[in-house]
N, C-alpha and C. Protein backbone atom coordinates (compact mmCIF):
# COMPACT_ATOMS: atom_id res chain seq x y z
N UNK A 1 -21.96 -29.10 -14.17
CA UNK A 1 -21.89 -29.00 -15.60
C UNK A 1 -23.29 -29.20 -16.16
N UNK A 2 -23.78 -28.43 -17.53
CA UNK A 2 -25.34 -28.59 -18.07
C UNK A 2 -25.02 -30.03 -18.59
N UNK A 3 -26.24 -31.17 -18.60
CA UNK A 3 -26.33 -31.61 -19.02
C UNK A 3 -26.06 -31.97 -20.59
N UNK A 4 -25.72 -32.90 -21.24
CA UNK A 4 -25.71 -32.90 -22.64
C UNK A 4 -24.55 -31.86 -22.99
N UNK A 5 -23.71 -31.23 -22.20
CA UNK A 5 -22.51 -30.55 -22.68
C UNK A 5 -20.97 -31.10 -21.89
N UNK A 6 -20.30 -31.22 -23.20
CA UNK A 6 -19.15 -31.83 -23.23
C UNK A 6 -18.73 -30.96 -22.38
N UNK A 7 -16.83 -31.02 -22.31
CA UNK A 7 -15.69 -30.76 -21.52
C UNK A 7 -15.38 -29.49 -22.93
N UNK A 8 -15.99 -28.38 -23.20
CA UNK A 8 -15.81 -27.57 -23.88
C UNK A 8 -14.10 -26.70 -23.75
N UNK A 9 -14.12 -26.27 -22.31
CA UNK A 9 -12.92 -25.86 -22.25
C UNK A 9 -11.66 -26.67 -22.26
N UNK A 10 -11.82 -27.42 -22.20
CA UNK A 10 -10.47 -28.10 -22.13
C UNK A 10 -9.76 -28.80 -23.53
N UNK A 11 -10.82 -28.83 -24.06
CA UNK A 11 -10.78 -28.70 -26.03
C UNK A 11 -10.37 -27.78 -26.45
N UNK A 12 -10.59 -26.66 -25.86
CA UNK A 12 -10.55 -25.43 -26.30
C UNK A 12 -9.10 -24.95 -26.35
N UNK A 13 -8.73 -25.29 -25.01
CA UNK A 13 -7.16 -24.89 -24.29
C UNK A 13 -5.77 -25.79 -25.29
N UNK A 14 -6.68 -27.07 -25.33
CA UNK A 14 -5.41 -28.26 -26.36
C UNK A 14 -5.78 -27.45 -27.49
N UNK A 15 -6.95 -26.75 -28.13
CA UNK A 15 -6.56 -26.45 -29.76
C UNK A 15 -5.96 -25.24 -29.73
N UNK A 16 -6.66 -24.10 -28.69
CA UNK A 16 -5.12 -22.82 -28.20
C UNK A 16 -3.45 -23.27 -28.35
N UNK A 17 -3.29 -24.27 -27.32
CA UNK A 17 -1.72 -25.15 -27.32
C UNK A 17 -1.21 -25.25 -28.50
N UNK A 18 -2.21 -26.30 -29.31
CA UNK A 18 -1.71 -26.40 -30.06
C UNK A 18 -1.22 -25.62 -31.33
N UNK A 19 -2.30 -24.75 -31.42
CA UNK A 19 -2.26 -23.76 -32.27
C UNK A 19 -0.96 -22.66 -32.63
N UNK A 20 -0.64 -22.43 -30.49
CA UNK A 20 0.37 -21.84 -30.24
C UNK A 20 1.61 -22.33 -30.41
N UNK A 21 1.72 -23.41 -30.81
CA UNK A 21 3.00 -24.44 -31.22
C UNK A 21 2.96 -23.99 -32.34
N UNK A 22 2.15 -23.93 -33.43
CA UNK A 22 2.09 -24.09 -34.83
C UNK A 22 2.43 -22.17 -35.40
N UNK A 23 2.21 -21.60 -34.23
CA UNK A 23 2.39 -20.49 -34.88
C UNK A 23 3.23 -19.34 -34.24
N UNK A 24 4.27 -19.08 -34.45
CA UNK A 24 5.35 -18.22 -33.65
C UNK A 24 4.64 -17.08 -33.17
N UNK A 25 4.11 -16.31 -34.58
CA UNK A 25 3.81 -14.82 -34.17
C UNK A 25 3.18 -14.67 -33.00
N UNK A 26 1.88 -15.82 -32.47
CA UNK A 26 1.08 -15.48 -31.97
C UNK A 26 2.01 -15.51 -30.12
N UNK A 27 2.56 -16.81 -30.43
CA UNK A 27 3.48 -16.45 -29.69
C UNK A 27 4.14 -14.98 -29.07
N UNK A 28 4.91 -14.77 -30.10
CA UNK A 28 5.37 -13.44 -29.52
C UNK A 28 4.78 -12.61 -29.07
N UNK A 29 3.55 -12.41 -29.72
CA UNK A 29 2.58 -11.54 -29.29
C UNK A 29 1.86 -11.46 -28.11
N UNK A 30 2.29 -12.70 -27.20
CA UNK A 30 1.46 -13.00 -26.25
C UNK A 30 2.62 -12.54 -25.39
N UNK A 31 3.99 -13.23 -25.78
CA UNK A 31 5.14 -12.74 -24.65
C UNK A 31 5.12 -10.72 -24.68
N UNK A 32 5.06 -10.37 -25.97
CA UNK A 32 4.88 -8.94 -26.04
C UNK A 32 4.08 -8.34 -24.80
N UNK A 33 2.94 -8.94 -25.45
CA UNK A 33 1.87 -8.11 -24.48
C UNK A 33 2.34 -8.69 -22.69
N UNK A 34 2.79 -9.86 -22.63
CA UNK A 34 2.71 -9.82 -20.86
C UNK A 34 3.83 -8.84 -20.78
N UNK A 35 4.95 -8.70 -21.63
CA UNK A 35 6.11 -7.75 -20.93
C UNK A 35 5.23 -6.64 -20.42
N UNK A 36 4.22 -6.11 -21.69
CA UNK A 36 4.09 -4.95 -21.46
C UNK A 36 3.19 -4.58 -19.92
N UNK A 37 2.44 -5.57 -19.85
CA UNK A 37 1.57 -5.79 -18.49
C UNK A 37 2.65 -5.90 -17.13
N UNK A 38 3.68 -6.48 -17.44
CA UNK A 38 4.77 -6.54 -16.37
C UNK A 38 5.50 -5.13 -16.57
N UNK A 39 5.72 -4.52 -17.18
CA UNK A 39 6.34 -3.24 -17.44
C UNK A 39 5.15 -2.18 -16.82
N UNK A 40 3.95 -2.19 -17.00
CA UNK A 40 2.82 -1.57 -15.93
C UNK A 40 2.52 -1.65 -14.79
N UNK A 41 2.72 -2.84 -14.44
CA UNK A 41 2.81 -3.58 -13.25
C UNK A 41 4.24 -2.94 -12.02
N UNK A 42 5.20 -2.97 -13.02
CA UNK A 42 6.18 -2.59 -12.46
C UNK A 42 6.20 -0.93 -12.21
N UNK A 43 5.78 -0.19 -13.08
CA UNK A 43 5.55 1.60 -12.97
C UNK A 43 4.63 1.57 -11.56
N UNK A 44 3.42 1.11 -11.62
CA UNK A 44 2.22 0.75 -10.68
C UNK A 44 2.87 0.97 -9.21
N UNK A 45 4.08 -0.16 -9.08
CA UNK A 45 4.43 -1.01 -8.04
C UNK A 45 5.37 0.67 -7.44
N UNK A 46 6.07 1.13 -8.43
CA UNK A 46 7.10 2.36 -7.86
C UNK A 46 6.35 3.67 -7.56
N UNK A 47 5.24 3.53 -8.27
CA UNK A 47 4.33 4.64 -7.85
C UNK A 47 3.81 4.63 -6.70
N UNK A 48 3.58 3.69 -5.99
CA UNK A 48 2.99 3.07 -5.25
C UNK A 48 3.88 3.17 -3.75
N UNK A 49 5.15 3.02 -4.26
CA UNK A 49 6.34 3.05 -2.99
C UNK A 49 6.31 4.12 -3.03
N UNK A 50 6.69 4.94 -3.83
CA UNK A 50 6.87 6.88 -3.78
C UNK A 50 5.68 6.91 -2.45
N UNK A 51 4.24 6.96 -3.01
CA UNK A 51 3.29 7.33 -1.99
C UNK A 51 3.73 6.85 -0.54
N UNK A 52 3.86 5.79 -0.38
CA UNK A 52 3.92 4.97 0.94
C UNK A 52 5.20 5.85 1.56
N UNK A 53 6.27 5.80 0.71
CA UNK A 53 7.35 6.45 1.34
C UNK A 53 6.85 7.91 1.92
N UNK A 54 6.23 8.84 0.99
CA UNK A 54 5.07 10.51 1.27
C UNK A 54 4.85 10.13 2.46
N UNK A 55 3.45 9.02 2.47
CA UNK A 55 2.91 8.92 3.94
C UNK A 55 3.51 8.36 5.01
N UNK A 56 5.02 7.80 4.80
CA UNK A 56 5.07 7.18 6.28
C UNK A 56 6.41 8.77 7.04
N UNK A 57 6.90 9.55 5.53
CA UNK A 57 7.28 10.97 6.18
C UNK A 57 6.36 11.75 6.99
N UNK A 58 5.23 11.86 6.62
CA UNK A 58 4.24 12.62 7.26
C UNK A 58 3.66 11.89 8.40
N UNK A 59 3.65 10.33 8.40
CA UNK A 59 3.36 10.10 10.12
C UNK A 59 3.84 10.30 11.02
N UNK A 60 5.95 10.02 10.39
CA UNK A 60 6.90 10.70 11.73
C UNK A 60 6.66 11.91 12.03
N UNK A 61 6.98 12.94 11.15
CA UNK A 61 6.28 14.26 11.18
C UNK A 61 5.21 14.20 12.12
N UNK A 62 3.99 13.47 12.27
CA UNK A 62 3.09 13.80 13.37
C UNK A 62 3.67 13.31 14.52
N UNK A 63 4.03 12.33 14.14
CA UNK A 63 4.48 11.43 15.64
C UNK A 63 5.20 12.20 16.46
N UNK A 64 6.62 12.87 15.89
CA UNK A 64 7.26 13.79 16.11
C UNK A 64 6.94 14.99 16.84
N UNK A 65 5.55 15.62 16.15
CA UNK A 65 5.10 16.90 16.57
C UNK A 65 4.31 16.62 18.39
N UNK A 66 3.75 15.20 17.93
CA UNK A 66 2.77 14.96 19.41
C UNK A 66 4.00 14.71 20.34
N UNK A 67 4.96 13.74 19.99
CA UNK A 67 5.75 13.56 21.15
C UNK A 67 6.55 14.91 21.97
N UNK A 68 6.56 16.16 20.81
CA UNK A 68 7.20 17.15 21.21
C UNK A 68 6.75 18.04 22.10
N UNK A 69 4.97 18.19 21.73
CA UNK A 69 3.95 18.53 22.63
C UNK A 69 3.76 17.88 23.90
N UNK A 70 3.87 16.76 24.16
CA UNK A 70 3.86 15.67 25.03
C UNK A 70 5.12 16.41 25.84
N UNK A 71 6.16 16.51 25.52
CA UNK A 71 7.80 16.90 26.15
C UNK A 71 7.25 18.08 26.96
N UNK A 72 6.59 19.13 26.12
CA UNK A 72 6.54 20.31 26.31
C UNK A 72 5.53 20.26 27.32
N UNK A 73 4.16 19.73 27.31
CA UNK A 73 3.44 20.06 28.66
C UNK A 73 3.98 19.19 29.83
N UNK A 74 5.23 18.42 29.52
CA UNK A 74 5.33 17.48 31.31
C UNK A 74 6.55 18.43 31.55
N UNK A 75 7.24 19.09 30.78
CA UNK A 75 8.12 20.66 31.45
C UNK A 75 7.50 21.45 32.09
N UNK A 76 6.10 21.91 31.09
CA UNK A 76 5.55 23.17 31.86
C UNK A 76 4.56 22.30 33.19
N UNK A 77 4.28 21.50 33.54
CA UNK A 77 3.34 20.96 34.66
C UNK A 77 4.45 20.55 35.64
N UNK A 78 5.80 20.21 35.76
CA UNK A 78 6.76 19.90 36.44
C UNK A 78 6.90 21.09 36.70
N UNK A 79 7.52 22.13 35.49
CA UNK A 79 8.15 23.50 36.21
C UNK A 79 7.23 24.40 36.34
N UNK A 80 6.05 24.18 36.82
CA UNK A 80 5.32 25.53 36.94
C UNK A 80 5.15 25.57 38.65
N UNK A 81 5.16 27.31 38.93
CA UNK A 81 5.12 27.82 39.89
C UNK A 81 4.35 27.04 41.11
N UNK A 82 4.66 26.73 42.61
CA UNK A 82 4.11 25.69 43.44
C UNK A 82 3.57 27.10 44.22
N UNK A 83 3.28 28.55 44.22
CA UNK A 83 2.55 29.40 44.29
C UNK A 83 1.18 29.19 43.71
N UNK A 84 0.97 28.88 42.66
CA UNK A 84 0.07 28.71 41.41
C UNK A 84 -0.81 27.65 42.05
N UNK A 85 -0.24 26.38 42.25
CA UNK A 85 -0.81 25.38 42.93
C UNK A 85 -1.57 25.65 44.28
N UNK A 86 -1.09 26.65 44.91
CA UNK A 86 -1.42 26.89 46.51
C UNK A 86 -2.66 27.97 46.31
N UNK A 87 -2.93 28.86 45.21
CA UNK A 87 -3.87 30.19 45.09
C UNK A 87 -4.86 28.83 44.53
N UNK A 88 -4.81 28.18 43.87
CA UNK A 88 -5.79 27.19 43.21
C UNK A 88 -6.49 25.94 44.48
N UNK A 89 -5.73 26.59 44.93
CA UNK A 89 -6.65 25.36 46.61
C UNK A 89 -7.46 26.71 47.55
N UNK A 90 -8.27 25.86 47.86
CA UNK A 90 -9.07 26.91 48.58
C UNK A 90 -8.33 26.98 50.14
N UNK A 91 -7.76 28.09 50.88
CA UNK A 91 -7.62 28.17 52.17
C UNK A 91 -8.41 27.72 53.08
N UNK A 92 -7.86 27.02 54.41
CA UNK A 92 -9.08 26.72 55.62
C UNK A 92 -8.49 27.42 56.65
C-alpha cells in the first residue's frame, strides 16, 4: 500500500452497500443487468455445445473413414494373390 494512503476501497464498498440499501432502483438495475449477462452467458454456453457437438460428428466421421481404410487394406494384403508374392521374390 502507498504510504500516507488510507484503506480507500473498503470505504468505498461500505458507502456502495450502503447506498445500495438506501436505494431500490439501483438495485434492480444491477439484478437487471446480471440477468442480462447470465442470459448471454447462457446463448454463449449453447452456441458453444452446437459447435462441439459439429466437431465431435466430424471426428467420428474421420475415425470412421480411417478405421474403414484400415479394414480395407488388411482384406486386400490377406486376400491378395500368393502368385503375386512369389513373381516379387527373386528366383534362385
Amino acid at each position: 500500500m502507498a504510504p500516507g494512503k488510507s484503506v480507500p476501497d473498503q470505504d468505498n464498498v461500505a458507502r456502495e452497500q450502503n447506498s445500495g440499501e438506501q436505494n431500490p432502483q439501483r438495485i434492480n438495475s444491477e439484478l437487471a443487468q446480471a440477468f442480462q449477462e447470465l442470459a448471454r452467458g447462457e446463448q454463449q454456453a449453447t452456441a458453444l455445445e452446437g459447435r462441439l457437438t459439429e466437431i465431435e460428428g466430424r471426428i467420428e466421421q474421420l475415425l470412421a473413414s480411417v478405421e474403414q481404410n484400415a479394414r480395407e487394406n488388411t482384406a486386400t494384403v490377406s486376400g491378395s494373390d500368393p502368385s503375386a508374392k512369389a513373381e516379387s521374390k527373386p528366383m534362385q
